[in-house]
C-alpha atoms as a PDB file:
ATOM      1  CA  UNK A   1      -3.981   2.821  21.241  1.00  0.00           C
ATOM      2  CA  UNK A   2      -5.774   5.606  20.201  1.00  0.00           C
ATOM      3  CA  UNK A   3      -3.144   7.564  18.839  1.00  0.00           C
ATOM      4  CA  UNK A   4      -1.803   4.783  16.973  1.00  0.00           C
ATOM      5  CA  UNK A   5      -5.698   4.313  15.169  1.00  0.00           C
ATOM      6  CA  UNK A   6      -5.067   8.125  14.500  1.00  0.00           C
ATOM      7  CA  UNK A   7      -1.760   7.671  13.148  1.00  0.00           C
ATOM      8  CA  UNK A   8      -3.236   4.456  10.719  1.00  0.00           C
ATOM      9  CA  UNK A   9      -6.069   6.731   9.676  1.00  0.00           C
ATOM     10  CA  UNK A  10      -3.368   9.406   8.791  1.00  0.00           C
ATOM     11  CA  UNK A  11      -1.345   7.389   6.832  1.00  0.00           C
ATOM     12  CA  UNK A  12      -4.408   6.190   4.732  1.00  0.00           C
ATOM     13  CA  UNK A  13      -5.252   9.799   3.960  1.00  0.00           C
ATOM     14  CA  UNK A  14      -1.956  10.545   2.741  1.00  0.00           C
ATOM     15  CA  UNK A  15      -1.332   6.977   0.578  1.00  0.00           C
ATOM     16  CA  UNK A  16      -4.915   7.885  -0.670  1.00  0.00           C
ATOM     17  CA  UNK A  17      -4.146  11.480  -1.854  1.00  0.00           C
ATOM     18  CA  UNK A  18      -1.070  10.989  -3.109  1.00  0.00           C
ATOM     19  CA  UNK A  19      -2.072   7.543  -5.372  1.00  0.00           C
ATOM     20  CA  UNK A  20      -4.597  10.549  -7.185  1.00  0.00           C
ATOM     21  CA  UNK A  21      -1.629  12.798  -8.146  1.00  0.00           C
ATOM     22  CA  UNK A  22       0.734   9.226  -9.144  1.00  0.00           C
ATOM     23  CA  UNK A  23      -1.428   7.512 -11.085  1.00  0.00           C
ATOM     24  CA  UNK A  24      -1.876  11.457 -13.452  1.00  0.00           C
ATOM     25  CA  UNK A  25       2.081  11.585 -13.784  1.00  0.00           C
ATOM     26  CA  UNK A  26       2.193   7.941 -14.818  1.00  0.00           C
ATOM     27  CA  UNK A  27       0.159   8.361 -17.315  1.00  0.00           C
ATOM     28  CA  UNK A  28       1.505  11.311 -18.801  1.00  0.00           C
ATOM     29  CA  UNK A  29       4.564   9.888 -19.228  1.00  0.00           C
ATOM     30  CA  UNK A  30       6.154   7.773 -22.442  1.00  0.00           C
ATOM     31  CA  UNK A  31       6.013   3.982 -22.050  1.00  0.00           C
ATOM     32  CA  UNK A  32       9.349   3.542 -22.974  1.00  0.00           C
ATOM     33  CA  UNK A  33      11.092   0.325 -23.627  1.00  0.00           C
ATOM     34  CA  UNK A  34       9.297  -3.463 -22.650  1.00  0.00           C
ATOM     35  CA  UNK A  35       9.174  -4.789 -19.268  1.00  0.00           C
ATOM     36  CA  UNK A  36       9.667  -2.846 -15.937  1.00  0.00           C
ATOM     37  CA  UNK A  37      11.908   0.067 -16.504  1.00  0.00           C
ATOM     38  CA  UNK A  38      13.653   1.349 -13.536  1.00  0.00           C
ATOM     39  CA  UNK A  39      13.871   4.769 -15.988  1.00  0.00           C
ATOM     40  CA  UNK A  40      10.487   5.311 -15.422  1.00  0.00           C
ATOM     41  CA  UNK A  41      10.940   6.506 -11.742  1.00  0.00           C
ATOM     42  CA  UNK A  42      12.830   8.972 -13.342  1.00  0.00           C
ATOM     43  CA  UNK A  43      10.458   9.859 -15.665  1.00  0.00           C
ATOM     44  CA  UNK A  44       7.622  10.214 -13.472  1.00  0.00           C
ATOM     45  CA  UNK A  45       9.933  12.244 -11.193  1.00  0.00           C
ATOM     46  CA  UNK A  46       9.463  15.045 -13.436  1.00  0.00           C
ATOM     47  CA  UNK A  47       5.992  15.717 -13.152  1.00  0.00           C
ATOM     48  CA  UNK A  48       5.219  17.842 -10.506  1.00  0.00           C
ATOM     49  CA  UNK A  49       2.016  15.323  -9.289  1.00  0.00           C
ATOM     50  CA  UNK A  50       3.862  12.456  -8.687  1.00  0.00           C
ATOM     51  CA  UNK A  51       6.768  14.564  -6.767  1.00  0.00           C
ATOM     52  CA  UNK A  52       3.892  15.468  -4.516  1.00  0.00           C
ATOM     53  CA  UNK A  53       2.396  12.208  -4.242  1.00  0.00           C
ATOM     54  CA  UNK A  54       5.924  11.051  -3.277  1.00  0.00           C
ATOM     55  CA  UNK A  55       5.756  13.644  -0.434  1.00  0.00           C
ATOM     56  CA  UNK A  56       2.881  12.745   0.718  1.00  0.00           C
ATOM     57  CA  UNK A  57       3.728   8.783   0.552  1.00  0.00           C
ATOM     58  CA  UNK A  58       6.912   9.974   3.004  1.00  0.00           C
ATOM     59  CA  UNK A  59       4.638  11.474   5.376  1.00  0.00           C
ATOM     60  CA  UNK A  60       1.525   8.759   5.171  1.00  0.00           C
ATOM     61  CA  UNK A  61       4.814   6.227   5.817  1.00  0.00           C
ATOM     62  CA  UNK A  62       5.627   7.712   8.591  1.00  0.00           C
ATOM     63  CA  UNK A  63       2.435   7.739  10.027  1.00  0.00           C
ATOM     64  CA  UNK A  64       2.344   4.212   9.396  1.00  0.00           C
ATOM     65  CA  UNK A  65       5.713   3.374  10.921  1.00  0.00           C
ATOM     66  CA  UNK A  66       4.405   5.419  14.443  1.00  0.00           C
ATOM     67  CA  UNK A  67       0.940   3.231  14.307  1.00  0.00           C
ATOM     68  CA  UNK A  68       3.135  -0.385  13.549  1.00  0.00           C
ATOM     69  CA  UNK A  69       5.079   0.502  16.466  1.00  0.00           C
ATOM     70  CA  UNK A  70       1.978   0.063  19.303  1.00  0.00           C
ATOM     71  CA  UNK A  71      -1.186  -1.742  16.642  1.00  0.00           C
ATOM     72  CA  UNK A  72      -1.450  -5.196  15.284  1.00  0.00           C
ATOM     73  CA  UNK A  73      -0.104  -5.529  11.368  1.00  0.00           C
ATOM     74  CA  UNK A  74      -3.637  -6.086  10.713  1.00  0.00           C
ATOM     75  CA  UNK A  75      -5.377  -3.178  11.998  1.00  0.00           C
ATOM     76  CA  UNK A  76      -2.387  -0.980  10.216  1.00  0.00           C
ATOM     77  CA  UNK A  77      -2.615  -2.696   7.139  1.00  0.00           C
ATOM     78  CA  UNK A  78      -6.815  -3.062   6.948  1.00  0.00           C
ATOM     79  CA  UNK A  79      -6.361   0.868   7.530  1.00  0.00           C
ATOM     80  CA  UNK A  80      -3.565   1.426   4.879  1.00  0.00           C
ATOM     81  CA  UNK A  81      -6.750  -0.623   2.249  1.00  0.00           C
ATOM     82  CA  UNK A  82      -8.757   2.026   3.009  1.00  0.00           C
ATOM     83  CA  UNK A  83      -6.599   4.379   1.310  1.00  0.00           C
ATOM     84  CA  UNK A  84      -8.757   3.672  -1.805  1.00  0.00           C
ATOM     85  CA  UNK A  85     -12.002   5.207  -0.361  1.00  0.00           C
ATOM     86  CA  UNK A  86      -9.894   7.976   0.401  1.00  0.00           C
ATOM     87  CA  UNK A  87      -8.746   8.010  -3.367  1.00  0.00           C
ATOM     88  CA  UNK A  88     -12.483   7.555  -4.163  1.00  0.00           C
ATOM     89  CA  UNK A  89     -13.336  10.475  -2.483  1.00  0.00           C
ATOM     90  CA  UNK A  90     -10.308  12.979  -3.517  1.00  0.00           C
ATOM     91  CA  UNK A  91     -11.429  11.525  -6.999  1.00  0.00           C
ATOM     92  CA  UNK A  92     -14.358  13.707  -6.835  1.00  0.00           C
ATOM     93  CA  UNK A  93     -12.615  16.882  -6.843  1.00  0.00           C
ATOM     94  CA  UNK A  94     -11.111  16.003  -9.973  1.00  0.00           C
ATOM     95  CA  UNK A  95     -14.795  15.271 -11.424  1.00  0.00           C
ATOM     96  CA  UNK A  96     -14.964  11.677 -10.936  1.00  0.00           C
ATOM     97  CA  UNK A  97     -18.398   9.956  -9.996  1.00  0.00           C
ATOM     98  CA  UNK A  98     -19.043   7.498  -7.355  1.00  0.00           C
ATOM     99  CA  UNK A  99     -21.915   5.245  -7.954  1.00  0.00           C
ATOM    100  CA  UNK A 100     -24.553   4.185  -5.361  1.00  0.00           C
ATOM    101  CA  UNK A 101     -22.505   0.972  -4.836  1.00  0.00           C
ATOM    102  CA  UNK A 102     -19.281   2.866  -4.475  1.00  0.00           C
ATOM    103  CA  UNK A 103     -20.460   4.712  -1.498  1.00  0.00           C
ATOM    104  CA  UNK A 104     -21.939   1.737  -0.295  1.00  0.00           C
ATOM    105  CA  UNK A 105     -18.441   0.020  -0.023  1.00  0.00           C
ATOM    106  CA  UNK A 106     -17.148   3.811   1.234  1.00  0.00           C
ATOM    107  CA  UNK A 107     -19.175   3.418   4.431  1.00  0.00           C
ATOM    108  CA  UNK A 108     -18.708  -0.491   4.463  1.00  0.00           C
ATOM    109  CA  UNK A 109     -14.997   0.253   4.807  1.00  0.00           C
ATOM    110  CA  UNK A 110     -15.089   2.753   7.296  1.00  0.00           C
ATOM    111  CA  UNK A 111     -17.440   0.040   9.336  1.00  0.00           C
ATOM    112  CA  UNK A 112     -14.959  -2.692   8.808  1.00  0.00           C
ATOM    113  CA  UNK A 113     -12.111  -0.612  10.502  1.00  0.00           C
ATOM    114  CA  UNK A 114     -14.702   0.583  13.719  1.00  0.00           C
ATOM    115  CA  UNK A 115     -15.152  -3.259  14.318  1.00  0.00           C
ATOM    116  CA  UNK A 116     -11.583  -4.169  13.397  1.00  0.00           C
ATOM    117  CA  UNK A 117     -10.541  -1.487  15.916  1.00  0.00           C
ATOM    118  CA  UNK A 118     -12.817  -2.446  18.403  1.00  0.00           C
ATOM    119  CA  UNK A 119     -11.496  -6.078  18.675  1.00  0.00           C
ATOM    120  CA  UNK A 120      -7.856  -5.266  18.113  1.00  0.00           C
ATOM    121  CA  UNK A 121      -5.509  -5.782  20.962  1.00  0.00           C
ATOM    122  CA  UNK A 122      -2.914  -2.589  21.333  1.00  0.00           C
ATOM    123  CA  UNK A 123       0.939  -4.285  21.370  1.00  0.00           C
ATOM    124  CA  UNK A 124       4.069  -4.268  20.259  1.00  0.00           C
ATOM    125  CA  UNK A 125       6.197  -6.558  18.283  1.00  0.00           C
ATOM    126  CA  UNK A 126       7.163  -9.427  19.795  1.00  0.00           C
ATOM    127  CA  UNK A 127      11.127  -9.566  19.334  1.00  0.00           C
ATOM    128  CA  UNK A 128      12.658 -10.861  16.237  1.00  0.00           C
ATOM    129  CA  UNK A 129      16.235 -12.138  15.151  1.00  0.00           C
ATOM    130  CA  UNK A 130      18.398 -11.033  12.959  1.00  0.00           C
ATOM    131  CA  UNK A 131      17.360 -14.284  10.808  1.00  0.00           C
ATOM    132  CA  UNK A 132      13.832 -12.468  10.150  1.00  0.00           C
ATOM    133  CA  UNK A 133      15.617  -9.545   9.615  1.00  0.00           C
ATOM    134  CA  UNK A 134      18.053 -10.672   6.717  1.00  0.00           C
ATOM    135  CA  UNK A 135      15.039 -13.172   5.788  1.00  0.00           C
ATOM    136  CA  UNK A 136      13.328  -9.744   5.023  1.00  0.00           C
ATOM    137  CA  UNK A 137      16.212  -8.469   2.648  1.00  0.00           C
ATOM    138  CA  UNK A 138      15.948 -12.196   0.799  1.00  0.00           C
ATOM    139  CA  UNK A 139      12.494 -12.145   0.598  1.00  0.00           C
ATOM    140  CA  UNK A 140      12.942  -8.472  -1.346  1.00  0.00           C
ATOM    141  CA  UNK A 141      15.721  -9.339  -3.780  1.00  0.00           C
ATOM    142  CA  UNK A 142      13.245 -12.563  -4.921  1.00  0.00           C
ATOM    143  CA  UNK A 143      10.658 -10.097  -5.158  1.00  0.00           C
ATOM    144  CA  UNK A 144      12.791  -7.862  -7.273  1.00  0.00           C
ATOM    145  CA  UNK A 145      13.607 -10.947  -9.748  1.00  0.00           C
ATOM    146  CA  UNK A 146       9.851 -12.097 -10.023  1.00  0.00           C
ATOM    147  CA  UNK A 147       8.965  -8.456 -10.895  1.00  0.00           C
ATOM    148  CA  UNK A 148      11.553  -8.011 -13.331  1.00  0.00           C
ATOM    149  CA  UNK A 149      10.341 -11.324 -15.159  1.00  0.00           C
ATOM    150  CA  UNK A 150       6.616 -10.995 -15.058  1.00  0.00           C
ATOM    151  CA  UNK A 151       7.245  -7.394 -16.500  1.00  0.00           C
ATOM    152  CA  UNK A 152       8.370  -9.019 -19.641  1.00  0.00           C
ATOM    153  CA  UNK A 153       5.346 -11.608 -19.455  1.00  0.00           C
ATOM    154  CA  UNK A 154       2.310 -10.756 -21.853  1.00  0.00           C
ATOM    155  CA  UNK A 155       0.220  -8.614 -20.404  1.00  0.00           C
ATOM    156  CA  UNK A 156      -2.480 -10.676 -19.653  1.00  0.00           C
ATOM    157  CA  UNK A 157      -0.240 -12.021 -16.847  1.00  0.00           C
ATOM    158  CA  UNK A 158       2.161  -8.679 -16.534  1.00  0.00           C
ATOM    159  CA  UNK A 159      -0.902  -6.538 -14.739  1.00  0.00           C
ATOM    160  CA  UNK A 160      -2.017  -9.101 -12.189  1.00  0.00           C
ATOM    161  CA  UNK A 161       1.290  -9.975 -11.461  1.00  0.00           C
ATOM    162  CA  UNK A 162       2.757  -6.836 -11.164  1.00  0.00           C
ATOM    163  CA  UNK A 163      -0.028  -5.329  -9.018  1.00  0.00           C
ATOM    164  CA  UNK A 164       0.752  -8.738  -6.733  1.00  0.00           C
ATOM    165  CA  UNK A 165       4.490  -8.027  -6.349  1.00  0.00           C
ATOM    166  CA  UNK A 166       3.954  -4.624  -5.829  1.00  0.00           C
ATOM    167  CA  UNK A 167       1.252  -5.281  -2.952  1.00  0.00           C
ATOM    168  CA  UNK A 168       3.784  -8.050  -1.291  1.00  0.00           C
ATOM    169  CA  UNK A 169       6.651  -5.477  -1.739  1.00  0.00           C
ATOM    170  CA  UNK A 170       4.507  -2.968   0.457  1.00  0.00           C
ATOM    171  CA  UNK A 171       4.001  -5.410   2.923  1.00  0.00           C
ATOM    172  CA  UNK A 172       7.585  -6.320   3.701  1.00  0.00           C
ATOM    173  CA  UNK A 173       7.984  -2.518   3.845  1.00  0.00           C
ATOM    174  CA  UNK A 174       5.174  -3.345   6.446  1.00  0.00           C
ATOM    175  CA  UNK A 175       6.830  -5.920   8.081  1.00  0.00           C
ATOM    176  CA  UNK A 176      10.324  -4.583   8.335  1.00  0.00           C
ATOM    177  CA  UNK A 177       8.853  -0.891   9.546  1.00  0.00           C
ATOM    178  CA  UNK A 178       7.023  -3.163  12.087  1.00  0.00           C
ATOM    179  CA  UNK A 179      10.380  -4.728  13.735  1.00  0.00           C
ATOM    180  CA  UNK A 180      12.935  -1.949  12.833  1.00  0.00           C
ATOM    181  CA  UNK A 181      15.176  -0.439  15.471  1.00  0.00           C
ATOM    182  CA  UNK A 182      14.749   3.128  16.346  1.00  0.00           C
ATOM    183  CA  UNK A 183      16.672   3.260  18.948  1.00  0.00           C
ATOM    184  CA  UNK A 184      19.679   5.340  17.635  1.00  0.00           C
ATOM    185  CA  UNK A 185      21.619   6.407  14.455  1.00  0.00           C
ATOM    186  CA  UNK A 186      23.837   3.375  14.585  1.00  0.00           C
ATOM    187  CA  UNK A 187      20.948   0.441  15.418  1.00  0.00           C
ATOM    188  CA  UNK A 188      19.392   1.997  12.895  1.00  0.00           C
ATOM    189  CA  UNK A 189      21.830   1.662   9.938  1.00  0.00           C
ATOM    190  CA  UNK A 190      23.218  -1.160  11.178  1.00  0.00           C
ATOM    191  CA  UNK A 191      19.671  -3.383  11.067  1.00  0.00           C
ATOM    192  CA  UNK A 192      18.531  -5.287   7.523  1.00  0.00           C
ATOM    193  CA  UNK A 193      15.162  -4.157   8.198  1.00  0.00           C
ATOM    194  CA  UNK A 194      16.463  -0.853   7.627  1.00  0.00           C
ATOM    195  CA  UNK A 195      17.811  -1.545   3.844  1.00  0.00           C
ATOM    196  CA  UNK A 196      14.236  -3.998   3.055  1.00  0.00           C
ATOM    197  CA  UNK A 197      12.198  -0.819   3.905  1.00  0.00           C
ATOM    198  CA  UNK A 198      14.084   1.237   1.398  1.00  0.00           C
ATOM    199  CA  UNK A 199      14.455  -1.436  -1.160  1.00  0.00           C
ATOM    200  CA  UNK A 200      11.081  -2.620  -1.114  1.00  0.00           C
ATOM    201  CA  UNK A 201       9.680   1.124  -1.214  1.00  0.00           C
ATOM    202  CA  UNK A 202      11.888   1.687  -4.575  1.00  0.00           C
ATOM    203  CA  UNK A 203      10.417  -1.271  -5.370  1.00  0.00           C
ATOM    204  CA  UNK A 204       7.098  -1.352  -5.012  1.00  0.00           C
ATOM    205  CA  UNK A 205       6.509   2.151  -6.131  1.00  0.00           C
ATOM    206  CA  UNK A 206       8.393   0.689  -9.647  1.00  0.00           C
ATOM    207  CA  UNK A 207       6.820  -1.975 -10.116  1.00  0.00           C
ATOM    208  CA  UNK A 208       2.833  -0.414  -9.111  1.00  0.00           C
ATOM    209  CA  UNK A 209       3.393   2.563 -11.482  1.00  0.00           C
ATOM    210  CA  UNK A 210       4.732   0.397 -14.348  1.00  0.00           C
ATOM    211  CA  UNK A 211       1.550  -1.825 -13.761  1.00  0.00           C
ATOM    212  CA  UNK A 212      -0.703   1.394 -14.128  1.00  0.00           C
ATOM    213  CA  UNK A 213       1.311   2.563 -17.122  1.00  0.00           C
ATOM    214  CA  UNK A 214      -0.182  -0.162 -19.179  1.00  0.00           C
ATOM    215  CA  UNK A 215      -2.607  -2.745 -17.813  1.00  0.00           C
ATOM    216  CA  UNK A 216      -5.774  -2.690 -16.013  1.00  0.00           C
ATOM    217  CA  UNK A 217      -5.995  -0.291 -13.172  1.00  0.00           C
ATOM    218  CA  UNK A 218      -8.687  -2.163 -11.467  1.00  0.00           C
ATOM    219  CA  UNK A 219      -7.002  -5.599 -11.483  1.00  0.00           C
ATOM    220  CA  UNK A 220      -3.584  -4.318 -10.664  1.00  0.00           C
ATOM    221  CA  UNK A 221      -5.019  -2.247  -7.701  1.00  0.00           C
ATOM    222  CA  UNK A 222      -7.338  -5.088  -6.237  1.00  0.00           C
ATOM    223  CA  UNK A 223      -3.993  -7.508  -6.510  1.00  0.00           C
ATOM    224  CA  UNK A 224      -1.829  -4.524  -4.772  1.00  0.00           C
ATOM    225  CA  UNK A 225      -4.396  -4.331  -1.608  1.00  0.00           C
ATOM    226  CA  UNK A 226      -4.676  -8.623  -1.406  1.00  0.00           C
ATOM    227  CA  UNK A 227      -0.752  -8.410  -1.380  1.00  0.00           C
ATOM    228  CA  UNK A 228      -0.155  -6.016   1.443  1.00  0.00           C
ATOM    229  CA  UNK A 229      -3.027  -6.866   3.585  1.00  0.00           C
ATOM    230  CA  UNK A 230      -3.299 -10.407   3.664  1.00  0.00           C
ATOM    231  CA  UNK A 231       0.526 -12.189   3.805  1.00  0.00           C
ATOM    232  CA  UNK A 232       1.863  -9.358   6.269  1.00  0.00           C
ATOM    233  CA  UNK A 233      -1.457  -9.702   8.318  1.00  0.00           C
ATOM    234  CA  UNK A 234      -0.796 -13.454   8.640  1.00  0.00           C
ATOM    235  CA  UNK A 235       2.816 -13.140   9.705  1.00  0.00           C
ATOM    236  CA  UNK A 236       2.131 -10.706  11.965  1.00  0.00           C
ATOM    237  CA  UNK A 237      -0.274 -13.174  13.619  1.00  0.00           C
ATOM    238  CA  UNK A 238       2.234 -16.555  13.149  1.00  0.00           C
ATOM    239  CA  UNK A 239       5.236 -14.926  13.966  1.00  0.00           C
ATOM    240  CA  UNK A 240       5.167 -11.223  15.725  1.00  0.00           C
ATOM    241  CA  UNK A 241       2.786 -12.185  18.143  1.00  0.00           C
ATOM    242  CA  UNK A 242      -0.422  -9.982  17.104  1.00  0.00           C
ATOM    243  CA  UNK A 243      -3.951 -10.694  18.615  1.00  0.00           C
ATOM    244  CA  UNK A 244      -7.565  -9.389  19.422  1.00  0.00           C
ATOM    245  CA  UNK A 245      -8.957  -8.629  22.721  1.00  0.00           C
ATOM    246  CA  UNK A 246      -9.972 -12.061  24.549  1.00  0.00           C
ATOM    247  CA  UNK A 247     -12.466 -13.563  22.602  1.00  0.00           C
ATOM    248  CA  UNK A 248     -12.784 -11.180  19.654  1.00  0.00           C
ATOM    249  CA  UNK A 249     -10.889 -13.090  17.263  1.00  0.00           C
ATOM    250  CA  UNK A 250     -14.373 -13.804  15.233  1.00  0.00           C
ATOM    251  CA  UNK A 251     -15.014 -10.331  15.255  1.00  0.00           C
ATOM    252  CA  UNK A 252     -11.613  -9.087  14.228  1.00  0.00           C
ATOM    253  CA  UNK A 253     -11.904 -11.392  11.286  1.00  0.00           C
ATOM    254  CA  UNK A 254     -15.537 -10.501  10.283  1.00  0.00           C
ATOM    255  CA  UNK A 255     -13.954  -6.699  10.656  1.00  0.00           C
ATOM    256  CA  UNK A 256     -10.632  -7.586   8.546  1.00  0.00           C
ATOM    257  CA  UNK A 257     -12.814  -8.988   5.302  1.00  0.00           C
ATOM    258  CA  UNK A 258     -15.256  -6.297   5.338  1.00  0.00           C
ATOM    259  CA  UNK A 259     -12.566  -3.677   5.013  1.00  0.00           C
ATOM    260  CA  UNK A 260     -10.597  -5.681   2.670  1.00  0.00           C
ATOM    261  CA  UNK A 261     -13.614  -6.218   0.714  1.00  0.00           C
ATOM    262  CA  UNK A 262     -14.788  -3.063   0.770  1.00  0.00           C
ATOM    263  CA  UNK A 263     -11.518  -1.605  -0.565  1.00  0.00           C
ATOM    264  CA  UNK A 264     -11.573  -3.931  -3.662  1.00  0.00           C
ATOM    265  CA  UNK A 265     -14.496  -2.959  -4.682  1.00  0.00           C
ATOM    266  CA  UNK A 266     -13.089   0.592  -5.233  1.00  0.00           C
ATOM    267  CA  UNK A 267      -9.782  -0.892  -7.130  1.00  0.00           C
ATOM    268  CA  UNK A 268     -10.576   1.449  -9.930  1.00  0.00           C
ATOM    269  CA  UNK A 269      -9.485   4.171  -8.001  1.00  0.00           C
ATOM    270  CA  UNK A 270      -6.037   3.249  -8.661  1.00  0.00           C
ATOM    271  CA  UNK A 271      -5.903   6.032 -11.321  1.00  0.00           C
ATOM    272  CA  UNK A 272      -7.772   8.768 -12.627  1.00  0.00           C
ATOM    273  CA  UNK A 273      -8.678   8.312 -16.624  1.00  0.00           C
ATOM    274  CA  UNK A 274      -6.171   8.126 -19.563  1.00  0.00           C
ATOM    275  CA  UNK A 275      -3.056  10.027 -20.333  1.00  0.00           C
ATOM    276  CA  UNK A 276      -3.839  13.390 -21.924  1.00  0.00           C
ATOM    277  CA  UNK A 277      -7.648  13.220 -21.007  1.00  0.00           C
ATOM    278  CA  UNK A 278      -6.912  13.618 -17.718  1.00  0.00           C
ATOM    279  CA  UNK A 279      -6.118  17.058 -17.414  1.00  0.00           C
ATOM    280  CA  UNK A 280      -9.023  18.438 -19.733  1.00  0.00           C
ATOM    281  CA  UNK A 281     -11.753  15.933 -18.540  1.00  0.00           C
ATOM    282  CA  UNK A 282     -11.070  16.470 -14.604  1.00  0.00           C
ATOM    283  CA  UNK A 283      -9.703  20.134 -14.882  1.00  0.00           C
ATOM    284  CA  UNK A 284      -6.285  19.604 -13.396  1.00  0.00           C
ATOM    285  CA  UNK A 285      -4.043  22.383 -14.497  1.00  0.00           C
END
């Protein structure tokens, strides 16, 4: 089990680094038209930051795809939250300030994930059908169509609700990483869970970046973390067979909503500043 805590942890540095360099590039970039723009991948594609974030988002998901393999969905996803504090931190090199509070919720998050880990059972998945499998793929081409609506909504509604899809897209990438077959080349490509983890990656990344672009960092960050935390955390308990040690259940939750809690109070760590005051204010060449 211990590896696979490492292998969380990992993952969290990575997703926390590279959100610094993402949320730069998307900022830098033209809005372009209304709604969610699948263009603005390739926009953003051209700054150098978010090419690196998108390398380090590869390796922090493969990290995560080694610890899904032997922890519970909410241990790896609990971990994957605390990707902000990480982004908190790295903030500071780029000559952001943390308040008292902010380190306060820093350290809470780190002690949400020692008790989380503590009461966590180490497992596998329990085995799934092809039915969950394709249910997966479904579940990501609704997700697609609510994110392409709500990105033409006003934008009262178009932050929150693309931070939500975003955060629900990550955790059927999540889910599907959780029950994928790695057996060999052709169980690989010929499993659904295979095509949701791609899709809903493409996805989410779209759909998070286009909600930075223009609305409310903080909201649409705090919305992302509820979204891949809570539903795949559920599912893995209802229906992929995740526990806690006997009689730690109490704990585990306790562990769970401090981590969770924690992380949203750091939301506004989803980015770094505006546009062009990014680079002079935090010295990024």
């Amino acid at each position: 089990m211990w590896w696979g805590l490492l292998c969380a942890v990992a993952a969290a540095v990575a997703y926390g680094t590279a959100s610094v360099f993402q949320a730069v590039a998307a900022r830098a970039v033209d809005e372009g038209t209304s709604g969610v723009d699948p263009r603005l991948l390739v926009r953003v594609l051209r700054q150098w930051r978010f090419v690196l974030g998108v390398g380090l988002d590869v390796a922090g998901f493969a990290a995560q795809l080694a610890a899904l393999r032997v922890l519970p969905l909410f241990l790896v996803q609990a971990t994957l939250a605390a990707s902000l504090a990480v982004t908190a931190v790295a903030a500071l090199r780029l000559g952001a300030r943390l308040s008292g509070r902010e380190w306060t919720a820093v350290a809470l998050v780190c002690a949400g994930l020692a008790v989380l880990g503590f009461a966590a059972a180490s497992e596998g998945s329990d085995p799934v059908g092809t039915g969950f499998r394709v249910g997966l793929l479904l579940v990501t081409a609704a997700l697609a169509a609510a994110g392409w609506i709500t990105g033409r909504a006003t934008e009262r509604v178009r932050t929150p609700a693309l931070g939500l899809v975003s955060g629900l897209c990550f955790g059927v990438v999540a889910l599907a990483g959780r029950v994928l077959e790695v057996s060999g080349v052709v169980a690989l490509l010929t499993d659904p869970a295979a095509y949701a983890v791609a899709a809903a990656g493409v996805l989410a990344m779209l759909f998070y970046t286009s909600a930075l672009q223009r609305g409310s960092v903080t909201t649409a960050t705090a919305l992302m973390v509820v979204g891949e935390t809570v539903v795949p955390s559920l599912i893995g308990v209802l229906v992929l067979g995740d526990s806690t040690r006997p009689g730690f259940a109490p704990v585990a939750v306790a562990g769970f909503v401090l981590a969770v809690a924690a992380a949203l109070a750091l939301a506004r760590f989803g980015e770094i500043d505006s546009p062009q005051g990014s680079d002079e204010r935090h010295g990024v060449a």
